[in-house]
Protein backbone atom coordinates (compact mmCIF):
# COMPACT_ATOMS: atom_id res chain seq x y z
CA UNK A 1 25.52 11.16 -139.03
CA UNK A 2 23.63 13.55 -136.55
CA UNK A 3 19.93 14.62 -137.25
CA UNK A 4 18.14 17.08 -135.89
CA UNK A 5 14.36 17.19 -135.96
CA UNK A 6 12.08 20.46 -134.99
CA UNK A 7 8.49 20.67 -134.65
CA UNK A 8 7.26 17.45 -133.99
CA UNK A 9 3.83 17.02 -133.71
CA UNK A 10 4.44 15.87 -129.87
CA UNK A 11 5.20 18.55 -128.03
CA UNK A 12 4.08 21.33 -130.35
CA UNK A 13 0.96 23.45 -128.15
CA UNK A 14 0.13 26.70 -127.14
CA UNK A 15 -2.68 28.34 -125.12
CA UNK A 16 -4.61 31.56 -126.64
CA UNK A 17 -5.78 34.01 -124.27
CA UNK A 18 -6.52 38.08 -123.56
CA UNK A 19 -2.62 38.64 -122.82
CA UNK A 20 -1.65 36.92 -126.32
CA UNK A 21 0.06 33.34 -127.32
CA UNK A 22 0.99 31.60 -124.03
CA UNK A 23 2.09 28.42 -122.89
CA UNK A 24 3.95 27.90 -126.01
CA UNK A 25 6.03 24.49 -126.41
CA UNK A 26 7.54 22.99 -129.49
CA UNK A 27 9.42 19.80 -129.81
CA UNK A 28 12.25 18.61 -130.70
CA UNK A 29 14.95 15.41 -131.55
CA UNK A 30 18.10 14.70 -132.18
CA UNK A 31 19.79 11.55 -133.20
CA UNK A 32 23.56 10.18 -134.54
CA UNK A 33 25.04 11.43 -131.19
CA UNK A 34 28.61 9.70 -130.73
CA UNK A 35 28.29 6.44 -128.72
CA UNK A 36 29.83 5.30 -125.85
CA UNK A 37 29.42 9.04 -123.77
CA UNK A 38 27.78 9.61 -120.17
CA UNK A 39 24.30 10.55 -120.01
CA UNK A 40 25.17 14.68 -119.54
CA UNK A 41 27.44 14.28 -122.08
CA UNK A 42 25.55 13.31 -124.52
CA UNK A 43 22.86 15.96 -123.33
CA UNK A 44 25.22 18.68 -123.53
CA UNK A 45 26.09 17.01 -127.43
CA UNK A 46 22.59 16.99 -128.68
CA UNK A 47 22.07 20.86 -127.07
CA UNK A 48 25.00 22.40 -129.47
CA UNK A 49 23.43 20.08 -132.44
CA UNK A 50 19.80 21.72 -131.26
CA UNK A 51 21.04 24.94 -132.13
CA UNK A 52 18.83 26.96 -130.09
CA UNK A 53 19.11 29.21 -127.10
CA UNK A 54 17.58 30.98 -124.01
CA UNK A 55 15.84 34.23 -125.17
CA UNK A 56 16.04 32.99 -128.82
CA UNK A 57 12.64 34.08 -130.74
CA UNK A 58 9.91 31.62 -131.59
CA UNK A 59 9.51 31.12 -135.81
CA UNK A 60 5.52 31.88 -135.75
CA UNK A 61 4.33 33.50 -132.57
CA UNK A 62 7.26 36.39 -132.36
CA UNK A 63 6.16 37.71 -129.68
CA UNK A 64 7.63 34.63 -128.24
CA UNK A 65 11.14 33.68 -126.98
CA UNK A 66 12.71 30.55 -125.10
CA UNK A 67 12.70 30.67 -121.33
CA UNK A 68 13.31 26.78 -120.82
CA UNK A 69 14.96 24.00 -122.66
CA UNK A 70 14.32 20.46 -121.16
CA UNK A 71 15.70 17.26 -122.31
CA UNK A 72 15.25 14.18 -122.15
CA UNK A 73 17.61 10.93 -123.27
CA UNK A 74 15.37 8.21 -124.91
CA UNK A 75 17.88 5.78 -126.49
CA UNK A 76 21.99 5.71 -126.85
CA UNK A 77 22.23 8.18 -129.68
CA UNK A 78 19.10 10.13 -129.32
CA UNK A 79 17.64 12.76 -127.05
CA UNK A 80 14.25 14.79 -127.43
CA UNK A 81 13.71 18.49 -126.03
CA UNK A 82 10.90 20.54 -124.28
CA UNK A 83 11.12 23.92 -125.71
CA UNK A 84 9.28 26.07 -123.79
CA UNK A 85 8.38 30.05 -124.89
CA UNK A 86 7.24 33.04 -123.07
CA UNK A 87 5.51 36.09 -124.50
CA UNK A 88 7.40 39.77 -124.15
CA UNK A 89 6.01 41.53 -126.00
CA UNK A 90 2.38 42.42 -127.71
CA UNK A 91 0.90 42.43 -123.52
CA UNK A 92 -2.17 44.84 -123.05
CA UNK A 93 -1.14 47.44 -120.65
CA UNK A 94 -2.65 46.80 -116.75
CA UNK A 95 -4.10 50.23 -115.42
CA UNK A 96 -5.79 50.19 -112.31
CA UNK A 97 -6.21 53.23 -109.94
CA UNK A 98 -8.38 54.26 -107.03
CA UNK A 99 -8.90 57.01 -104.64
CA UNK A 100 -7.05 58.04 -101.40
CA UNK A 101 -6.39 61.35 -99.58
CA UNK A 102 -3.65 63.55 -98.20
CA UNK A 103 -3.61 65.58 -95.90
CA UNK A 104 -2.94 69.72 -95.86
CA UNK A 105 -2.76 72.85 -93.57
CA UNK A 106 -4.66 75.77 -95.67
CA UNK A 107 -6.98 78.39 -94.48
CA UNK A 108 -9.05 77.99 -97.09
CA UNK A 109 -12.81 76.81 -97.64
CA UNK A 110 -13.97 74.64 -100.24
CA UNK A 111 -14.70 77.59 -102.54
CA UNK A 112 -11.39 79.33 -102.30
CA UNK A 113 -12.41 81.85 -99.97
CA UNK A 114 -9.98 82.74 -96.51
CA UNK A 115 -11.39 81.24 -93.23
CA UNK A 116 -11.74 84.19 -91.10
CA UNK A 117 -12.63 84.42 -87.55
CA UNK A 118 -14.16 87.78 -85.98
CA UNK A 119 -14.29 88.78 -82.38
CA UNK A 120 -15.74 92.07 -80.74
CA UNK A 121 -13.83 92.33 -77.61
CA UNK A 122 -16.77 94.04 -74.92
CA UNK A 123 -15.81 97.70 -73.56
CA UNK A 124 -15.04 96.52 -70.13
CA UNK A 125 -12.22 94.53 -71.44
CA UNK A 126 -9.47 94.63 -69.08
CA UNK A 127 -7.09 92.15 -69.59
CA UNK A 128 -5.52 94.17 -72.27
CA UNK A 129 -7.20 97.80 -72.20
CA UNK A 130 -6.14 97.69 -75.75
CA UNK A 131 -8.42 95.78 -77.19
CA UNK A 132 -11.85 97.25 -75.09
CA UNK A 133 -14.18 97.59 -77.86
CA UNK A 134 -12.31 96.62 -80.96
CA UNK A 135 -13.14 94.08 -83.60
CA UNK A 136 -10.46 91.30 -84.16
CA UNK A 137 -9.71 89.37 -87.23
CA UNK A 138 -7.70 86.43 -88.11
CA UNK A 139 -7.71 83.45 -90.49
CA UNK A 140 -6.85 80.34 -88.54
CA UNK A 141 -4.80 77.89 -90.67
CA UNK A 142 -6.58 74.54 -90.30
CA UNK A 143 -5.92 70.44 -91.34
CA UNK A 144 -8.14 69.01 -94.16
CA UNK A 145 -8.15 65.72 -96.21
CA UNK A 146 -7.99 66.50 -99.82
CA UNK A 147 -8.33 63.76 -102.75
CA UNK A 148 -6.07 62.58 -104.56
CA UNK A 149 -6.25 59.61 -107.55
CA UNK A 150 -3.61 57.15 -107.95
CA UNK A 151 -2.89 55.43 -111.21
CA UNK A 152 -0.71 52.53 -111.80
CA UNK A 153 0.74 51.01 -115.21
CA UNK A 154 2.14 47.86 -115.69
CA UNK A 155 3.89 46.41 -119.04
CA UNK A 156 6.13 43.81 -119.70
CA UNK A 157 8.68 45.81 -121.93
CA UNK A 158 11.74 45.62 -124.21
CA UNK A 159 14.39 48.20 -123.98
CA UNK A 160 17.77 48.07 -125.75
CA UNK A 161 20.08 48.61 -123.36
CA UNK A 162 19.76 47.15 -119.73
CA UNK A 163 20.36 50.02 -117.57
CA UNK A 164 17.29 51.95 -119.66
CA UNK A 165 14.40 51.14 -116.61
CA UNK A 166 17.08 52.70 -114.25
CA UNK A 167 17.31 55.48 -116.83
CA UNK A 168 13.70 56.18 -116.67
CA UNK A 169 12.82 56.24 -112.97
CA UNK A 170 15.97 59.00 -112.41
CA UNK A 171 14.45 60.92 -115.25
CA UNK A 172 10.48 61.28 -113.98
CA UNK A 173 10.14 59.74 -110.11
CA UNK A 174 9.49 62.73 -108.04
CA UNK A 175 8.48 64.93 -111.59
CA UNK A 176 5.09 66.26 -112.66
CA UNK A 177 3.88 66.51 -116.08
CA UNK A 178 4.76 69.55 -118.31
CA UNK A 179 2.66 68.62 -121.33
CA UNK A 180 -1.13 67.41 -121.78
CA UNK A 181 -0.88 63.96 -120.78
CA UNK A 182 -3.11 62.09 -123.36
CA UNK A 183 -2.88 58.70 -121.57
CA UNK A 184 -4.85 60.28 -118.50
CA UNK A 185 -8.96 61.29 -118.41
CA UNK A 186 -7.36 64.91 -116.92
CA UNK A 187 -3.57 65.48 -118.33
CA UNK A 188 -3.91 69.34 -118.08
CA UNK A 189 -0.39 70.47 -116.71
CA UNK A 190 1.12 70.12 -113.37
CA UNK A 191 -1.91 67.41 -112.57
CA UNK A 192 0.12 64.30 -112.47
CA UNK A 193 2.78 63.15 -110.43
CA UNK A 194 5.24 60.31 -111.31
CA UNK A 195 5.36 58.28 -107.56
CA UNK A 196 7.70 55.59 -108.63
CA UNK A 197 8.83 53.36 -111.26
CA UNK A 198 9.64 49.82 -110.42
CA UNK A 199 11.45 47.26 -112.58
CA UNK A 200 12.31 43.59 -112.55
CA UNK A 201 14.66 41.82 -115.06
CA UNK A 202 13.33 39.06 -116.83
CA UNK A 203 15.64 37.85 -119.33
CA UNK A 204 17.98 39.00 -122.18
CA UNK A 205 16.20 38.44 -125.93
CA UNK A 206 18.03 38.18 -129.23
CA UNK A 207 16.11 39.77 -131.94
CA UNK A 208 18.14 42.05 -134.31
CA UNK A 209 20.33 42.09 -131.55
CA UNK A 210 20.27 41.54 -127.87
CA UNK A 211 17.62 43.03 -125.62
CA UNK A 212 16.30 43.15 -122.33
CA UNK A 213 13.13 42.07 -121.17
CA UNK A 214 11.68 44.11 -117.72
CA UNK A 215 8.19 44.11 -116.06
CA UNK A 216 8.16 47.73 -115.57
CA UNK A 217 5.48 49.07 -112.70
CA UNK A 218 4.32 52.62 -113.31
CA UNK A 219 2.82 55.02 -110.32
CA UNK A 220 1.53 58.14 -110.61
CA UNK A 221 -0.93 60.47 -108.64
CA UNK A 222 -3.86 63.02 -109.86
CA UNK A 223 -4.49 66.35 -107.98
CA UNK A 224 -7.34 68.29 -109.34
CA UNK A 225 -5.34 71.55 -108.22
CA UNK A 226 -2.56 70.48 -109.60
CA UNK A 227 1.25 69.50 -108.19
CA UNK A 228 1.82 73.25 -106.88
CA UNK A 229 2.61 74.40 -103.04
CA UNK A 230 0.06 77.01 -101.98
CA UNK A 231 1.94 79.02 -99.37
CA UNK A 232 0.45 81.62 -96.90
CA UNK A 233 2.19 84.34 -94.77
CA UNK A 234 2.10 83.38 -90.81
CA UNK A 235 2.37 86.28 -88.47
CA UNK A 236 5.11 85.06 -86.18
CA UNK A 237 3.27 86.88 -83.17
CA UNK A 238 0.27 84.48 -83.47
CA UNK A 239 1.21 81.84 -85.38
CA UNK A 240 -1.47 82.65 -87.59
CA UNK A 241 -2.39 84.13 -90.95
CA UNK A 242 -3.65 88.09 -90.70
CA UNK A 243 -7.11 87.89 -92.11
CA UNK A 244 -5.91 89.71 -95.05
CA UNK A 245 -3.46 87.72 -96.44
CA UNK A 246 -3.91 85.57 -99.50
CA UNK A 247 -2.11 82.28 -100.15
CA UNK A 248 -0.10 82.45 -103.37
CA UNK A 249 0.65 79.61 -105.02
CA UNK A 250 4.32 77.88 -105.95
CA UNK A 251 5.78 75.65 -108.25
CA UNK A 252 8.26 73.69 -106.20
CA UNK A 253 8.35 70.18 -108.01
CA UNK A 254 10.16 70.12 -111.57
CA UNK A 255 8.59 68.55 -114.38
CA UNK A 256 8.95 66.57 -117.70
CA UNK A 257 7.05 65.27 -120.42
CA UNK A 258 4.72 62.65 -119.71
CA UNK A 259 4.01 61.37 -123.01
CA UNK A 260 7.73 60.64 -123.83
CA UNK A 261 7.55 58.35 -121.02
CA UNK A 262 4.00 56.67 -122.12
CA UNK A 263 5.53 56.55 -126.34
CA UNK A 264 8.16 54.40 -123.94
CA UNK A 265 5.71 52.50 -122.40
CA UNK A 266 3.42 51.62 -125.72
CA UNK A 267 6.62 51.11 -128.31
């Protein structure tokens, strides 16, 4: 007659730390497998009596589920197994950000106001008798370094179907937020930019059905003066703005609510 024990004392450990249970193990044996068979055969035996199952939840720490399953043969009828766990779920988010800069054409100063450039050509001005004694004006459009702040999210998350990640980064890459953001220290509209959304597959779960497991990778960038093209007119004769002109400002880039992605990231 087969027996299987679980949770022997042997085996059985876990390590405790800022990211949750980890390093979970438990232990396992099972005896009365039918003599006479091969080593892998009686292996394979025991595993179907075991019962258990990559991706298979853990009884007390459910936030753990099997990755690994090692046995080991110890006598004719009896093998012992390594079940090893790893955590999906319950992981503190990882933000980390920074500062970097881009660069722009504007014609602009720091306070809004048009860069313009005045000339008084002298009287004796001959090259072209038209301008002898008249005052020139134009705004010169010019290359500056503005900030911007990147932010980056990482979770280990649980989505119910498997091509959900995919799902996500067609939805927001490339999109700018249309609500107040409440995950961000500035969410006012049109301030943040979704830069990409990477995903790698861990493994399928089974709890109240099957899941998938990802490490999704969040990226997003901060502009004080928001996601919006700030366009000026050019006088094709000069290549330049007329000192008159004021740049009006565009909203090119579509956008999306950024807190139905974050209620994605936190659930």
């Amino acid at each position: 007659m087969s027996v299987v024990y679980t949770d022997l004392i042997d085996g059985d450990a876990a390590t405790y730390t800022r990211r949750g249970w980890e390093n979970v193990s438990r232990s396992a044996l099972v005896s009365g497998i039918t003599a006479g068979q091969s080593g892998h055969a009686k292996i394979k035996q025991a595993f179907n009596m075991l019962g258990l199952d990559i991706g298979m939840q853990h009884p007390s720490f459910t936030n753990n589920y099997i990755r690994s399953i090692s046995p080991t043969s110890i006598a004719s009828d009896t093998v012992t197994f390594l079940i090893q766990y790893e955590q999906m779920a319950g992981f503190a988010d990882e933000i980390s950000g920074g500062g970097g800069l881009i660069q722009i054409e504007t014609n602009l100063d720091r306070n809004g106001k048009a860069i313009v450039l005045e000339y008084t050509y002298p009287d004796d001005y001959t090259i072209d008798i038209k301008y002898a004694g008249q005052t020139d004006k134009v705004s010169k459009l010019i290359a500056v370094d503005k900030s911007v702040v990147p932010l980056t999210i990482k979770r280990r998350q649980i989505f119910s179907t498997i091509q959900k990640p995919q799902q996500l980064a067609e939805s927001y890459v490339g999109k700018v937020n249309s609500d107040n953001w409440s995950v961000a220290f500035d969410g006012a509209v049109r301030k943040w930019k979704c830069t990409g959304i990477d995903f790698n597959y861990v493994l399928p779960i089974f709890n109240s059905g099957k899941q998938y497991v990802y490490d999704m990778t969040y990226q997003f960038q901060y502009n004080s003066k928001a996601w919006n093209e700030s366009l000026i007119y050019v006088d094709p004769n000069t290549g330049d703005p007329p000192a008159d002109a004021e740049a009006d400002d565009f909203e090119v880039l579509d956008q999306i609510a950024f807190n139905s992605l974050i209620d994605s990231i936190i659930t």
